[in-house]
C-alpha atoms as a PDB file:
ATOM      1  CA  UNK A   1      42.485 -12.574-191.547  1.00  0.00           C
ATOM      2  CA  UNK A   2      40.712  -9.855-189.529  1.00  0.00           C
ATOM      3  CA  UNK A   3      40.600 -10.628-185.549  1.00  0.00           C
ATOM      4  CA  UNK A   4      38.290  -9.217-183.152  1.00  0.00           C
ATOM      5  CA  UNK A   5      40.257  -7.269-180.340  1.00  0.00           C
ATOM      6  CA  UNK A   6      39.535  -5.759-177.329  1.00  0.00           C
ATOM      7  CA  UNK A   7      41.560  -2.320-177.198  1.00  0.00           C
ATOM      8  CA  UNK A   8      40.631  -1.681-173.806  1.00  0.00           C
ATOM      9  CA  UNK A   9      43.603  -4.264-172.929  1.00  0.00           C
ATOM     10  CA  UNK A  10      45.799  -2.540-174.615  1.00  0.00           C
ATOM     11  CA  UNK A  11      45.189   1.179-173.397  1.00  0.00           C
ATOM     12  CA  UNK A  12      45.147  -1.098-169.797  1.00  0.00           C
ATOM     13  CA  UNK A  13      48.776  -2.389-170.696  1.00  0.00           C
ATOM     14  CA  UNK A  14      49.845   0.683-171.707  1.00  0.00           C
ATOM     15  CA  UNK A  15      49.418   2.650-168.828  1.00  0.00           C
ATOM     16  CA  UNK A  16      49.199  -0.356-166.100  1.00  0.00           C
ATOM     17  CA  UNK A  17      53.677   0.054-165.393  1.00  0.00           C
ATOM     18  CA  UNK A  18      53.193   4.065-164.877  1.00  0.00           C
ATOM     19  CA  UNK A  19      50.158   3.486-162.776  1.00  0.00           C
ATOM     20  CA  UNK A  20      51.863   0.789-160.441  1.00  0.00           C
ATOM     21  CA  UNK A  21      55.107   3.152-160.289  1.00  0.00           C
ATOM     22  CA  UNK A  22      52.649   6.061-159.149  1.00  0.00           C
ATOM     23  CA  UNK A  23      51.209   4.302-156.445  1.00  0.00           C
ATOM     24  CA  UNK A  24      54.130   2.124-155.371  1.00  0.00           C
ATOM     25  CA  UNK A  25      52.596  -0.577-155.796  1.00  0.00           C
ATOM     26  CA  UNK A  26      54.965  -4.197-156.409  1.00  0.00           C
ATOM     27  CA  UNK A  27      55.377  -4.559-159.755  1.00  0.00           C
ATOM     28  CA  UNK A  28      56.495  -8.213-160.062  1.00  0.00           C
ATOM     29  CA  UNK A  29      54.370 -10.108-162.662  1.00  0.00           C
ATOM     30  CA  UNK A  30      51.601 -11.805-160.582  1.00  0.00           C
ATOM     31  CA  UNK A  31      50.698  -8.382-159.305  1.00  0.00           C
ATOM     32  CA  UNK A  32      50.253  -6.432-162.144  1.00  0.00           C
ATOM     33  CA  UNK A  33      48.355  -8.573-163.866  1.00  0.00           C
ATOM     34  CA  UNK A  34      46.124  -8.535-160.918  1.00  0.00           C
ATOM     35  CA  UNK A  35      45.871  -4.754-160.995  1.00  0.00           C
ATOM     36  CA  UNK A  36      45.066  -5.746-164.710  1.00  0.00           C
ATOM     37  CA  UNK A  37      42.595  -8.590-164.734  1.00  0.00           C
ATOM     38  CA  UNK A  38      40.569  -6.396-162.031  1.00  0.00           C
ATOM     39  CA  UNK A  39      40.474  -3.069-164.137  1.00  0.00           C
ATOM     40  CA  UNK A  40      39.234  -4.773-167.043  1.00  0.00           C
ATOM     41  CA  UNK A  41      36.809  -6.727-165.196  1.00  0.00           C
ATOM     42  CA  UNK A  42      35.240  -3.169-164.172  1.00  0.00           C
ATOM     43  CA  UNK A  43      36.226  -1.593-167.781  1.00  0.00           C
ATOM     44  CA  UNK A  44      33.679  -2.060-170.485  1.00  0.00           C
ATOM     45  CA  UNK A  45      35.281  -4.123-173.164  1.00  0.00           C
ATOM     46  CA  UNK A  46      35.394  -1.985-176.099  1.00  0.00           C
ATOM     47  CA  UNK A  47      36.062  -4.489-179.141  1.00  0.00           C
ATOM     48  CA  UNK A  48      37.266  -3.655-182.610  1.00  0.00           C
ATOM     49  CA  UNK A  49      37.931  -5.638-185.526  1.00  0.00           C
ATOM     50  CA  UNK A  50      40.882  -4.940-187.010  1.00  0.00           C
ATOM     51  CA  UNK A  51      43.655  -6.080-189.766  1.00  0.00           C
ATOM     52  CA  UNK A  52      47.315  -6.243-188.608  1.00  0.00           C
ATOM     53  CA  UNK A  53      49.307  -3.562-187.936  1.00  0.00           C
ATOM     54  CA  UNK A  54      45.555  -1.276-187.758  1.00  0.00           C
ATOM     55  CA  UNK A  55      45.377  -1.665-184.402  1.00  0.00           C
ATOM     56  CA  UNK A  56      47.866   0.215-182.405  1.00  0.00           C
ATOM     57  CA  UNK A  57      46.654   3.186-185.143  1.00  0.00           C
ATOM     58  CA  UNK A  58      42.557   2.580-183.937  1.00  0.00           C
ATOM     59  CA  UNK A  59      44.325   2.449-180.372  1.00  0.00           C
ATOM     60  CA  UNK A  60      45.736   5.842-180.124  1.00  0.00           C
ATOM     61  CA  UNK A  61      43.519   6.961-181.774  1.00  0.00           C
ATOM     62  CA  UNK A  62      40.463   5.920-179.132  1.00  0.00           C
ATOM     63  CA  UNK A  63      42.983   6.092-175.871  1.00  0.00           C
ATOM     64  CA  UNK A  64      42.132   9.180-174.775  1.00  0.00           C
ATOM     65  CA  UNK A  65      38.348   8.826-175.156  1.00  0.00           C
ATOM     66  CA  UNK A  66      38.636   6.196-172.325  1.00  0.00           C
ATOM     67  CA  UNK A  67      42.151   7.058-170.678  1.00  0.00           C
ATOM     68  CA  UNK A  68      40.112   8.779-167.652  1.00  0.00           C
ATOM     69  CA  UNK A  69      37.652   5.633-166.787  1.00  0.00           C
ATOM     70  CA  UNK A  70      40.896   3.589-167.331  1.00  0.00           C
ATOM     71  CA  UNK A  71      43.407   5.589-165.138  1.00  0.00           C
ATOM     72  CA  UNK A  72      40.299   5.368-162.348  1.00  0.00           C
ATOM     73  CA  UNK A  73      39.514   1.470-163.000  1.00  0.00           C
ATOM     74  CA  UNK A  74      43.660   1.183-162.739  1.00  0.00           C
ATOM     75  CA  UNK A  75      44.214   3.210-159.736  1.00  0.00           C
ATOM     76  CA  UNK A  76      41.569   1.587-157.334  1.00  0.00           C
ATOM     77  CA  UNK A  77      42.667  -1.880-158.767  1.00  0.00           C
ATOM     78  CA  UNK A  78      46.453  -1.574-157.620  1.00  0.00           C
ATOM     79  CA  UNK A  79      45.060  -0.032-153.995  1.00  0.00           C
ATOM     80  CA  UNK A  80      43.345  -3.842-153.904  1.00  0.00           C
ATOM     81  CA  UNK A  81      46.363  -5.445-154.573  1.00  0.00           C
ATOM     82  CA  UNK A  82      48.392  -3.408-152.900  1.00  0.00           C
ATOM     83  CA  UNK A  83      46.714  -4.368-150.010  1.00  0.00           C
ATOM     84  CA  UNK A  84      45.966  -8.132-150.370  1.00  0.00           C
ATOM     85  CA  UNK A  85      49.517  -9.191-152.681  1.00  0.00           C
ATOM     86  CA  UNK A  86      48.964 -12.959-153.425  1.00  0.00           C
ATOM     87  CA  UNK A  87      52.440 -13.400-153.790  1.00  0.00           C
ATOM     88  CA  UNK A  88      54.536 -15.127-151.491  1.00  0.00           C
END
């Protein structure tokens, strides 16, 4: 069955651990899914409807189209969590 999916979480999850490493940010769980829940909130979704194993294909394909807005969106997202951690 085709799903709808939006492959701006995956080019997010695919450059979210290099991003955190580059900006030394903590990279325990609850933080980088802050870093990103708040880039995607500020990313237009980009959805796609796809067929299994066509999606990491349409991904790569697309990544670098948006890479820039998502490196930016990334970036000021772990300086927010960098500075207010909700973890203990």
């Amino acid at each position: 069955m085709n799903q709808a999916k939006n492959y701006m979480e995956e080019v997010v999850y695919s450059i979210l651990k290099e991003i955190i490493n580059d900006i030394d940010v903590c990279d325990c769980e609850k933080c980088m899914m802050d870093v990103a829940a708040i880039a995607l909130n500020n990313l237009p979704p980009k959805y796609i409807v796809t067929e299994k194993g066509e999606l990491y294909s349409k991904v790569n394909a697309l990544r670098q189209q948006f890479e820039v807005d998502v490196i930016s969106s990334l970036t000021k997202a772990a300086e927010v969590v960098k500075k207010n951690p909700r973890h203990g």
